[in-house]
PDB file of N, CA and C in Angstrom:
ATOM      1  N   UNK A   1     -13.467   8.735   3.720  1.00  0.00           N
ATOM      2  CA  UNK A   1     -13.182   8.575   5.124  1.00  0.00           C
ATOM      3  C   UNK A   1     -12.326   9.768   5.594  1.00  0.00           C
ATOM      4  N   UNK A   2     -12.311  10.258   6.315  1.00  0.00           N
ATOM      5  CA  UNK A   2     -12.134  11.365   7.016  1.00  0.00           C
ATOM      6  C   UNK A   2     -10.178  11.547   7.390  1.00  0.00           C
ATOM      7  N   UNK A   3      -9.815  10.283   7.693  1.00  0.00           N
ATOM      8  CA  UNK A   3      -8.546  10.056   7.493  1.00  0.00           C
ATOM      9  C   UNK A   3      -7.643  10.055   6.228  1.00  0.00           C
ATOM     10  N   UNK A   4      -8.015   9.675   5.287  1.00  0.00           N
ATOM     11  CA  UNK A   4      -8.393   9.626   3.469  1.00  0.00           C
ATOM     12  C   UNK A   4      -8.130  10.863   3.501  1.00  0.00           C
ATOM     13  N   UNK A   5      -8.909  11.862   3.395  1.00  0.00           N
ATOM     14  CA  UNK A   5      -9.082  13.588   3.501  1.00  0.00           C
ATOM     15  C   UNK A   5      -8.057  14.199   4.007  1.00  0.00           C
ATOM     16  N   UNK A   6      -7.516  13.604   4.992  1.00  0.00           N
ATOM     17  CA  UNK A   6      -6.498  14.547   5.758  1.00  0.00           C
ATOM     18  C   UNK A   6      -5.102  14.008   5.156  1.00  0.00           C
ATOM     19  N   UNK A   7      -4.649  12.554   4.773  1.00  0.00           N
ATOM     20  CA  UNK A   7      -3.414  11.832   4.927  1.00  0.00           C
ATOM     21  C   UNK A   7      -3.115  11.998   3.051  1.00  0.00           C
ATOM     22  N   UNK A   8      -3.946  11.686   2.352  1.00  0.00           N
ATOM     23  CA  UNK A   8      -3.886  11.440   0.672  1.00  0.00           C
ATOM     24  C   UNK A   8      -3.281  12.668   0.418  1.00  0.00           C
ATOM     25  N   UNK A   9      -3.801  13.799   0.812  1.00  0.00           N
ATOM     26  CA  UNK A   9      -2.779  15.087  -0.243  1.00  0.00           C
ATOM     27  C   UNK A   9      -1.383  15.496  -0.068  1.00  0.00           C
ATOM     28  N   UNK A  10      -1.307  15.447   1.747  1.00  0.00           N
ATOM     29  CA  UNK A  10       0.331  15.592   1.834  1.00  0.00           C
ATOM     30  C   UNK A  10       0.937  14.292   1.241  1.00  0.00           C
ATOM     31  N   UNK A  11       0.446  13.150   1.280  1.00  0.00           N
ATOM     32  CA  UNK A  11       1.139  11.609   1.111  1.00  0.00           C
ATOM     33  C   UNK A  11       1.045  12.282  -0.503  1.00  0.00           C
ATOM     34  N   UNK A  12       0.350  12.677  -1.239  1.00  0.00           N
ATOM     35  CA  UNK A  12       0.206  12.752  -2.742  1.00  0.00           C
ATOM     36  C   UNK A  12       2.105  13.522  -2.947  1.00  0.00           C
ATOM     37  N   UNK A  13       2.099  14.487  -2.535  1.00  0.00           N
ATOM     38  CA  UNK A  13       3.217  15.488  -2.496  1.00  0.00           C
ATOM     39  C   UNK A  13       4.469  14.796  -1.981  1.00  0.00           C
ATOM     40  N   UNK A  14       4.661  13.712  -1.741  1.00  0.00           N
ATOM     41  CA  UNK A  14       5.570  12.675  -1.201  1.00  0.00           C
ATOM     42  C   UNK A  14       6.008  13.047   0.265  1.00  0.00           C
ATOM     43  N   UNK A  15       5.353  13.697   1.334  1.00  0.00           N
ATOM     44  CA  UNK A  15       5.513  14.119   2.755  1.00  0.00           C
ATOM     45  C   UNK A  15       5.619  12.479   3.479  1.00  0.00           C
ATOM     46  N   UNK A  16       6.229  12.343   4.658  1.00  0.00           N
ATOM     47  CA  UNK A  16       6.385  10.989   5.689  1.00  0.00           C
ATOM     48  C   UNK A  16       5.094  11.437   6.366  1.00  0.00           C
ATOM     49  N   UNK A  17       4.280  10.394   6.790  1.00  0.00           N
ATOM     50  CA  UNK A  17       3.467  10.325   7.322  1.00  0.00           C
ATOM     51  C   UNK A  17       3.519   9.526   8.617  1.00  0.00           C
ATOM     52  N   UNK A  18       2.958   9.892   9.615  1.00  0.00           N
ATOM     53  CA  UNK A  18       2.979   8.810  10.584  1.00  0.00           C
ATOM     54  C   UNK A  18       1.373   8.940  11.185  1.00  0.00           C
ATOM     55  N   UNK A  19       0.726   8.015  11.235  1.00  0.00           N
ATOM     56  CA  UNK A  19      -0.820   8.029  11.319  1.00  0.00           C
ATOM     57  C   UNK A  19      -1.743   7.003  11.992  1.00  0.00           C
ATOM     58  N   UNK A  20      -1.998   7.213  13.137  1.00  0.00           N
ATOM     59  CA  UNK A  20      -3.085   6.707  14.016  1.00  0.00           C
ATOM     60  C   UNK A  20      -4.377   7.184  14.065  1.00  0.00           C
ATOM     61  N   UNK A  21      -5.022   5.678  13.567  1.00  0.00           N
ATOM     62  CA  UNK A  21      -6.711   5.893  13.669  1.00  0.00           C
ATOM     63  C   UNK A  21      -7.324   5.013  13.646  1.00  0.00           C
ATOM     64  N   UNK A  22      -8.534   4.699  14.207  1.00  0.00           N
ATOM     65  CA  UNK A  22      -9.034   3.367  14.904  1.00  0.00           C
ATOM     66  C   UNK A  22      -8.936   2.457  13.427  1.00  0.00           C
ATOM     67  N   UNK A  23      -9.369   1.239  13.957  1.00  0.00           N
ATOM     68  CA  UNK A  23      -9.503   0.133  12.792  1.00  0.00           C
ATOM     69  C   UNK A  23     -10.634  -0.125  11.895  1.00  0.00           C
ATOM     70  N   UNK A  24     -10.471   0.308  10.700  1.00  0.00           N
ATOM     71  CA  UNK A  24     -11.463  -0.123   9.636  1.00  0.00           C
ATOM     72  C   UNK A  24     -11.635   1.693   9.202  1.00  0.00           C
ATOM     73  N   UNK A  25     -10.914   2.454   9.754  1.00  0.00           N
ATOM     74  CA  UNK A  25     -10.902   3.911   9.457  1.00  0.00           C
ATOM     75  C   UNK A  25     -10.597   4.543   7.817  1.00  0.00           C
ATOM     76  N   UNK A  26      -9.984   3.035   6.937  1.00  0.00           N
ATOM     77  CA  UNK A  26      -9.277   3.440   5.578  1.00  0.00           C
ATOM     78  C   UNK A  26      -8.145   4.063   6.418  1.00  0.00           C
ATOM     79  N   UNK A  27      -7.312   3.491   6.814  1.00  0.00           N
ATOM     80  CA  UNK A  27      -5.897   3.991   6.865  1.00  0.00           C
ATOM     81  C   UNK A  27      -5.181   3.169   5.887  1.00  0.00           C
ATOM     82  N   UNK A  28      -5.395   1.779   5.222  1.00  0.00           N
ATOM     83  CA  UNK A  28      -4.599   1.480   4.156  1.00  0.00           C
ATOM     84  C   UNK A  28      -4.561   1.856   2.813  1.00  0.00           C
ATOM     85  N   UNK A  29      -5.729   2.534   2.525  1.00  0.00           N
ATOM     86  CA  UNK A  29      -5.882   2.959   1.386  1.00  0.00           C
ATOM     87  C   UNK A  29      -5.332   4.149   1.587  1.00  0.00           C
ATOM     88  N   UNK A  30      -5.262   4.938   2.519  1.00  0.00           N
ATOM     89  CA  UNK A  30      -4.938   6.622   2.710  1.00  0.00           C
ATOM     90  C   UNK A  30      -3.628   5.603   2.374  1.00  0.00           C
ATOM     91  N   UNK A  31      -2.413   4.827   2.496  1.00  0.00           N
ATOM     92  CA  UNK A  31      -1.426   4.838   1.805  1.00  0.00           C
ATOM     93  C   UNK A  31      -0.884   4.307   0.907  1.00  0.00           C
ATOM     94  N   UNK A  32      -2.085   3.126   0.055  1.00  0.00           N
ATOM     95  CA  UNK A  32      -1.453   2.589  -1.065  1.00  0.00           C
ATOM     96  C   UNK A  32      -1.981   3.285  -2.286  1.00  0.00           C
ATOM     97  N   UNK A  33      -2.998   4.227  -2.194  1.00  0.00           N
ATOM     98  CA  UNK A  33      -3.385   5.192  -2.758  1.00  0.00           C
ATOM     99  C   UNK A  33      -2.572   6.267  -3.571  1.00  0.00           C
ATOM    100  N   UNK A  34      -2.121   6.359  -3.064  1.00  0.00           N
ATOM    101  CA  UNK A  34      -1.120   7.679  -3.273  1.00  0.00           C
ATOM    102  C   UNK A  34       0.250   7.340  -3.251  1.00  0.00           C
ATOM    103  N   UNK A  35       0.739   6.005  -3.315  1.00  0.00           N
ATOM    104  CA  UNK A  35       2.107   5.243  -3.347  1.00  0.00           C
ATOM    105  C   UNK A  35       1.357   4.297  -4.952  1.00  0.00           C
ATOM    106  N   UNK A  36       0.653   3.880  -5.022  1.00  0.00           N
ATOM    107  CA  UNK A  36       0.092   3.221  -6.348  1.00  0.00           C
ATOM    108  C   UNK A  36      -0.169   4.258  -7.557  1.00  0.00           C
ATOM    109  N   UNK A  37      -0.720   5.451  -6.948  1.00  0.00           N
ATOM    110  CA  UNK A  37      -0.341   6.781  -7.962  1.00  0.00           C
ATOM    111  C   UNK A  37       0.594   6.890  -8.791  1.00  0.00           C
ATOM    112  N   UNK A  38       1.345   6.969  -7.547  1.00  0.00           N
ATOM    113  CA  UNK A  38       2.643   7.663  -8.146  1.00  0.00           C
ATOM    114  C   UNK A  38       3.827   6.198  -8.857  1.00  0.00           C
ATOM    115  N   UNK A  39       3.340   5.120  -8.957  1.00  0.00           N
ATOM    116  CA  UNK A  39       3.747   3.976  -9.935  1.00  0.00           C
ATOM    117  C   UNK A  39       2.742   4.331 -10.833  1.00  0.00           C
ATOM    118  N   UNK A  40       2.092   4.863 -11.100  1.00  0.00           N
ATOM    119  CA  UNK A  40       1.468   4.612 -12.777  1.00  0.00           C
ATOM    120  C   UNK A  40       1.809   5.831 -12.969  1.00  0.00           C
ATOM    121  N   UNK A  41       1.618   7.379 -12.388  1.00  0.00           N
ATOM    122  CA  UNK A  41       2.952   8.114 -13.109  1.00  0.00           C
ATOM    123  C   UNK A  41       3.985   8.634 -13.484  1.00  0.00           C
ATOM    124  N   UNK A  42       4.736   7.271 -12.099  1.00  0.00           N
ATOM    125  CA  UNK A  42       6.415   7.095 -13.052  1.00  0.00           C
ATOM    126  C   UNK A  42       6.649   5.854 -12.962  1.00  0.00           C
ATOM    127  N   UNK A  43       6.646   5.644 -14.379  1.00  0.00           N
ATOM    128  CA  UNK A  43       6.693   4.613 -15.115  1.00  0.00           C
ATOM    129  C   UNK A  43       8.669   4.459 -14.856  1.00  0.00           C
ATOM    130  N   UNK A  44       8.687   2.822 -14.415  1.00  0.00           N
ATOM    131  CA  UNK A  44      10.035   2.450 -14.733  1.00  0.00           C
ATOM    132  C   UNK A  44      10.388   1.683 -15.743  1.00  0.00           C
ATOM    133  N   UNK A  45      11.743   2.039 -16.012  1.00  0.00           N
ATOM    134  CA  UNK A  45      12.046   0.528 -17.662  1.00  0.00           C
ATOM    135  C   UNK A  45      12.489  -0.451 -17.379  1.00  0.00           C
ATOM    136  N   UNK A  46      12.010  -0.773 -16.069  1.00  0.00           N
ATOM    137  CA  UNK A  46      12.647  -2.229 -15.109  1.00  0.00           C
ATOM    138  C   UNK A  46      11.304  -2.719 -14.406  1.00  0.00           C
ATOM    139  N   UNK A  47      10.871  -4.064 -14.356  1.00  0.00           N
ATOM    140  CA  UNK A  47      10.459  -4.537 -13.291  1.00  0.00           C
ATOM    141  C   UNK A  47      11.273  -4.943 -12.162  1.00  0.00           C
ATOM    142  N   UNK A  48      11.412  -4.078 -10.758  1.00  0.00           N
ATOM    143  CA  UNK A  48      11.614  -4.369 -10.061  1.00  0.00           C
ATOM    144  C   UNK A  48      11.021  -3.544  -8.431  1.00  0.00           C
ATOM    145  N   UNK A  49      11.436  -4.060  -7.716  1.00  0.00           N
ATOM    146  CA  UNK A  49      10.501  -3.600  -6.287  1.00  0.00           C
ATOM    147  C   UNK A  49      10.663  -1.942  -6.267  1.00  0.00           C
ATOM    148  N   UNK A  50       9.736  -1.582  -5.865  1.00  0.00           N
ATOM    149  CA  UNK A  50       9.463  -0.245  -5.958  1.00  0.00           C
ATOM    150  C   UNK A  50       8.877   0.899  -4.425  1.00  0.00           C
ATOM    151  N   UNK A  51       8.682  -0.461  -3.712  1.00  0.00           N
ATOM    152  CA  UNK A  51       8.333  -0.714  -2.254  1.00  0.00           C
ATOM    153  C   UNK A  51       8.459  -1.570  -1.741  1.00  0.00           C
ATOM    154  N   UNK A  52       8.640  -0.973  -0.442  1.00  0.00           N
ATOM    155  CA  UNK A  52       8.573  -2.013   0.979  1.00  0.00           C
ATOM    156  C   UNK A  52       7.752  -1.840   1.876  1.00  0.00           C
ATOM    157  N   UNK A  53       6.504  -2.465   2.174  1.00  0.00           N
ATOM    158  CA  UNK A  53       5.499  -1.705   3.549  1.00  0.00           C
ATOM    159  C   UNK A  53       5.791  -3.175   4.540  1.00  0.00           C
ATOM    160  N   UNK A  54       6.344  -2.761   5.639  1.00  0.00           N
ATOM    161  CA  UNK A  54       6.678  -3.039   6.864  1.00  0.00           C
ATOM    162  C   UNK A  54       5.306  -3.352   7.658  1.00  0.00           C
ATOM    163  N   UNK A  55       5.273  -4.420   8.105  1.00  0.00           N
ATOM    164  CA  UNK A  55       3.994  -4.331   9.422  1.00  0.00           C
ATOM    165  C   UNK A  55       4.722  -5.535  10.430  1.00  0.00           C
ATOM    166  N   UNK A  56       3.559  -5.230  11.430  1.00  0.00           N
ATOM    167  CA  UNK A  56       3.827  -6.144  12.615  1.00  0.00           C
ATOM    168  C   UNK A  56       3.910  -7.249  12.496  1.00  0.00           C
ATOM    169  N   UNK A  57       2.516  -8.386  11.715  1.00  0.00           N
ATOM    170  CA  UNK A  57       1.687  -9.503  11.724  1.00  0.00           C
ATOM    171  C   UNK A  57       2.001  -9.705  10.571  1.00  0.00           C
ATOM    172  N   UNK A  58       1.670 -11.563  10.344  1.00  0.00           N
ATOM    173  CA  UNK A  58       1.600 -11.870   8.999  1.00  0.00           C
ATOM    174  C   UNK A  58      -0.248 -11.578   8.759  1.00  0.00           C
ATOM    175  N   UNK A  59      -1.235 -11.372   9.459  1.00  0.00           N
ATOM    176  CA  UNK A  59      -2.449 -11.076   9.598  1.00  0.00           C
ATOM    177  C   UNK A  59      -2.382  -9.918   8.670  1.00  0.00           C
ATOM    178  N   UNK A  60      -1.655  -8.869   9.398  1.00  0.00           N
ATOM    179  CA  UNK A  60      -1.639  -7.523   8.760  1.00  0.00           C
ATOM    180  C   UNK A  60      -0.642  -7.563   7.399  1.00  0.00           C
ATOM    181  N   UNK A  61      -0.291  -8.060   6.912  1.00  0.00           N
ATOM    182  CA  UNK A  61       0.476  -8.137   6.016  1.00  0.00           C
ATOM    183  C   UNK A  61      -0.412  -8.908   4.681  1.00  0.00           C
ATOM    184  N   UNK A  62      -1.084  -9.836   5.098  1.00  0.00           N
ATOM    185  CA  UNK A  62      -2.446 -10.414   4.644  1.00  0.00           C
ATOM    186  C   UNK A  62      -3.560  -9.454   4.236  1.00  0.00           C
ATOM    187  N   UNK A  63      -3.613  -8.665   5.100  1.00  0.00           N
ATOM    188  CA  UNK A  63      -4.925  -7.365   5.073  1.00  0.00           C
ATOM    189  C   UNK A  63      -4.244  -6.329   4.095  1.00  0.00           C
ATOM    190  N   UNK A  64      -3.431  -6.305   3.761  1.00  0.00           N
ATOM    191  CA  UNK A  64      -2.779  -4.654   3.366  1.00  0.00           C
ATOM    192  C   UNK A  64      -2.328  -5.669   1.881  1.00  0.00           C
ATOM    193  N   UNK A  65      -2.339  -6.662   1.731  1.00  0.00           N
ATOM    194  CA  UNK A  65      -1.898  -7.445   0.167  1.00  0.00           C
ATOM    195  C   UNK A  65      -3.671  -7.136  -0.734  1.00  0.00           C
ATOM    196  N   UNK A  66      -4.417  -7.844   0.389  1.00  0.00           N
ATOM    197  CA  UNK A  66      -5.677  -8.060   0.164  1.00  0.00           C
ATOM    198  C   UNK A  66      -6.519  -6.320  -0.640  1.00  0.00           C
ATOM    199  N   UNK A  67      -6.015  -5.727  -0.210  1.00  0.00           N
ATOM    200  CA  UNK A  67      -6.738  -4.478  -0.511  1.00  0.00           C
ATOM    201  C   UNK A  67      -5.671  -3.776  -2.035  1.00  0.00           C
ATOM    202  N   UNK A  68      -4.222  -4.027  -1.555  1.00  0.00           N
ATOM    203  CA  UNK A  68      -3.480  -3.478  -2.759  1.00  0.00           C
ATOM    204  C   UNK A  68      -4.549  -4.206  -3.691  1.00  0.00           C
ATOM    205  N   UNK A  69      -4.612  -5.570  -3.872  1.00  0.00           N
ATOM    206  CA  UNK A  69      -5.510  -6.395  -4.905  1.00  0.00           C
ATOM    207  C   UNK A  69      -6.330  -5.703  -5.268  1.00  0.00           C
ATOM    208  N   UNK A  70      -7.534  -5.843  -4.474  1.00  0.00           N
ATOM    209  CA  UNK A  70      -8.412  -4.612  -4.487  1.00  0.00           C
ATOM    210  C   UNK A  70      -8.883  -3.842  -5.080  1.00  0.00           C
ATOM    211  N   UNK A  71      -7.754  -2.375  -4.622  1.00  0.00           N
ATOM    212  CA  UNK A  71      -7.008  -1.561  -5.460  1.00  0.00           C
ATOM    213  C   UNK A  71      -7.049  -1.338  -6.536  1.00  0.00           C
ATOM    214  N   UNK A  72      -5.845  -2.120  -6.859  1.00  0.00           N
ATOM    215  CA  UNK A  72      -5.123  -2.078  -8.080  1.00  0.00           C
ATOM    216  C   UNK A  72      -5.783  -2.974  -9.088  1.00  0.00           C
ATOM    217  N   UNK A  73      -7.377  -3.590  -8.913  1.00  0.00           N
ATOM    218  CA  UNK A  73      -7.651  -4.387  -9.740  1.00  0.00           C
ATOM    219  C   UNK A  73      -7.663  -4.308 -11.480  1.00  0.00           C
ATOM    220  N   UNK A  74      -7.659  -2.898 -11.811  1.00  0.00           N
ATOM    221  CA  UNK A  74      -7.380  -1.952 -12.772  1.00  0.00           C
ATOM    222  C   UNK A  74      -6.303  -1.815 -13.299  1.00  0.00           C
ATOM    223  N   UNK A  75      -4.971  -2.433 -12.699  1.00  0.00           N
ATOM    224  CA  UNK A  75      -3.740  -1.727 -12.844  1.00  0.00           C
ATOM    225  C   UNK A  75      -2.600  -3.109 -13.560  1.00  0.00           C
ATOM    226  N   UNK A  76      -1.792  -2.836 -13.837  1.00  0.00           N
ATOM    227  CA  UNK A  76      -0.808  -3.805 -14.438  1.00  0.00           C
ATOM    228  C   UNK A  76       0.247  -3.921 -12.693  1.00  0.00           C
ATOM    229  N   UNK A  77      -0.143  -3.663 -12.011  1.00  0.00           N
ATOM    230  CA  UNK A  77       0.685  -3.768 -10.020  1.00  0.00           C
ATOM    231  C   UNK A  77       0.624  -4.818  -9.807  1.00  0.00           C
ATOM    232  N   UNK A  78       1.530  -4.959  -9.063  1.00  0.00           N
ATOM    233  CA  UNK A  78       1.520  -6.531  -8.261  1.00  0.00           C
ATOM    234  C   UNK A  78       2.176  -6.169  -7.368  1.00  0.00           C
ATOM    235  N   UNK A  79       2.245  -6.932  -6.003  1.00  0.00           N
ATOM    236  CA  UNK A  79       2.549  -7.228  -5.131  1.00  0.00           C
ATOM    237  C   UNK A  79       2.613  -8.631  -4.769  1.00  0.00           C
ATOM    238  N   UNK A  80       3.603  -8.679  -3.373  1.00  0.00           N
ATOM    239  CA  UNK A  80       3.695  -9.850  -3.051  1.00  0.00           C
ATOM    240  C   UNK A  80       3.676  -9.953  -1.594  1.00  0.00           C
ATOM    241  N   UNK A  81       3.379 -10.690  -0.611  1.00  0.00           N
ATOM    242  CA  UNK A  81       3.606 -11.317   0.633  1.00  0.00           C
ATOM    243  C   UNK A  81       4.243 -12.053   1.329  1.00  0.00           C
ATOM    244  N   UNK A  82       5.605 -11.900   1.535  1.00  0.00           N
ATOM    245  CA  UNK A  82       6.903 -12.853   2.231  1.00  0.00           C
ATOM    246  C   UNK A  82       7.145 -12.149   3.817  1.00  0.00           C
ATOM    247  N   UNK A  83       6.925 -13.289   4.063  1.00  0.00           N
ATOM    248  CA  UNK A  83       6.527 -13.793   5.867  1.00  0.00           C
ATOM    249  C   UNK A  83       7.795 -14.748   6.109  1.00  0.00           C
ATOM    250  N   UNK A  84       8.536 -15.146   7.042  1.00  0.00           N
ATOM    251  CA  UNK A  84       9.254 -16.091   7.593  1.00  0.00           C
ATOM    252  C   UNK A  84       8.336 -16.952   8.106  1.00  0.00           C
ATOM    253  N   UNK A  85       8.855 -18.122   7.710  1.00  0.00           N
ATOM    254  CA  UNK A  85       8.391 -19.673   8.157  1.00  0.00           C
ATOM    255  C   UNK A  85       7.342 -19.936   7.317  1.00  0.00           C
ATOM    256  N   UNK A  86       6.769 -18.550   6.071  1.00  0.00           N
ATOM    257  CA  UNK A  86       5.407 -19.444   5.215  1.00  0.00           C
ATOM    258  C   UNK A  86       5.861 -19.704   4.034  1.00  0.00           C
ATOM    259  N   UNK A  87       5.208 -20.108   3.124  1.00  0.00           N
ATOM    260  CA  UNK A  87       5.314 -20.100   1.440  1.00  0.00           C
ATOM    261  C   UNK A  87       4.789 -18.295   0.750  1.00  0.00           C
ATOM    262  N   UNK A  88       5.364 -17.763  -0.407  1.00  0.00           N
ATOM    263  CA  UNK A  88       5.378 -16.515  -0.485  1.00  0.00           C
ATOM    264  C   UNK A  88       4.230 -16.782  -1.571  1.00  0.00           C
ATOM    265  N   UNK A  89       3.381 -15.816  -0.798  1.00  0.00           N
ATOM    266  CA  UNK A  89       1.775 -15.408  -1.630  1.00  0.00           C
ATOM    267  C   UNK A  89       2.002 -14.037  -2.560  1.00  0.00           C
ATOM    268  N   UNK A  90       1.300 -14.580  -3.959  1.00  0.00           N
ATOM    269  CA  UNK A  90       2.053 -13.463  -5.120  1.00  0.00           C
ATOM    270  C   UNK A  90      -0.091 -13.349  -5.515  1.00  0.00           C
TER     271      UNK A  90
END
């Protein structure tokens, strides 16, 4: 995806990104991509949080768990989903 192309190499190099592009464009993968990278090559001697991705919605927060899954189906990653007022989806 064309957004993918442009956002993955500076995001690879650890640059801030800030990025608008219509919906269903792969803008979540342009950032768990290259944030899931860089957990498998640096390895910590702790399990503990390693990120925080911020969104608006518990919808969108739903969509962006759904794809880390995805993702990372390959990977020893996890994530989790804590929303106010729900039960926390692991």
């Amino acid at each position: 995806m064309p957004v993918q192309t442009q956002v993955i190499p500076p995001a690879m190099e650890g640059a801030d990104l800030l990025v608008s592009a219509a919906t269903g464009s792969g803008k979540t993968a342009a950032f768990l991509l290259p944030m899931m990278q860089r957990f498998l090559d640096t390895r910590t001697p702790y399990d503990g949080t390693r990120a925080l991705v911020l969104v608006p919605t518990r919808e969108l927060a739903r969509q962006v768990h759904t794809q880390f899954l995805r993702l990372g189906s390959y990977t020893r990653q996890s994530a989790a989903v804590i929303t106010g007022g729900e039960r926390k989806f692991l």
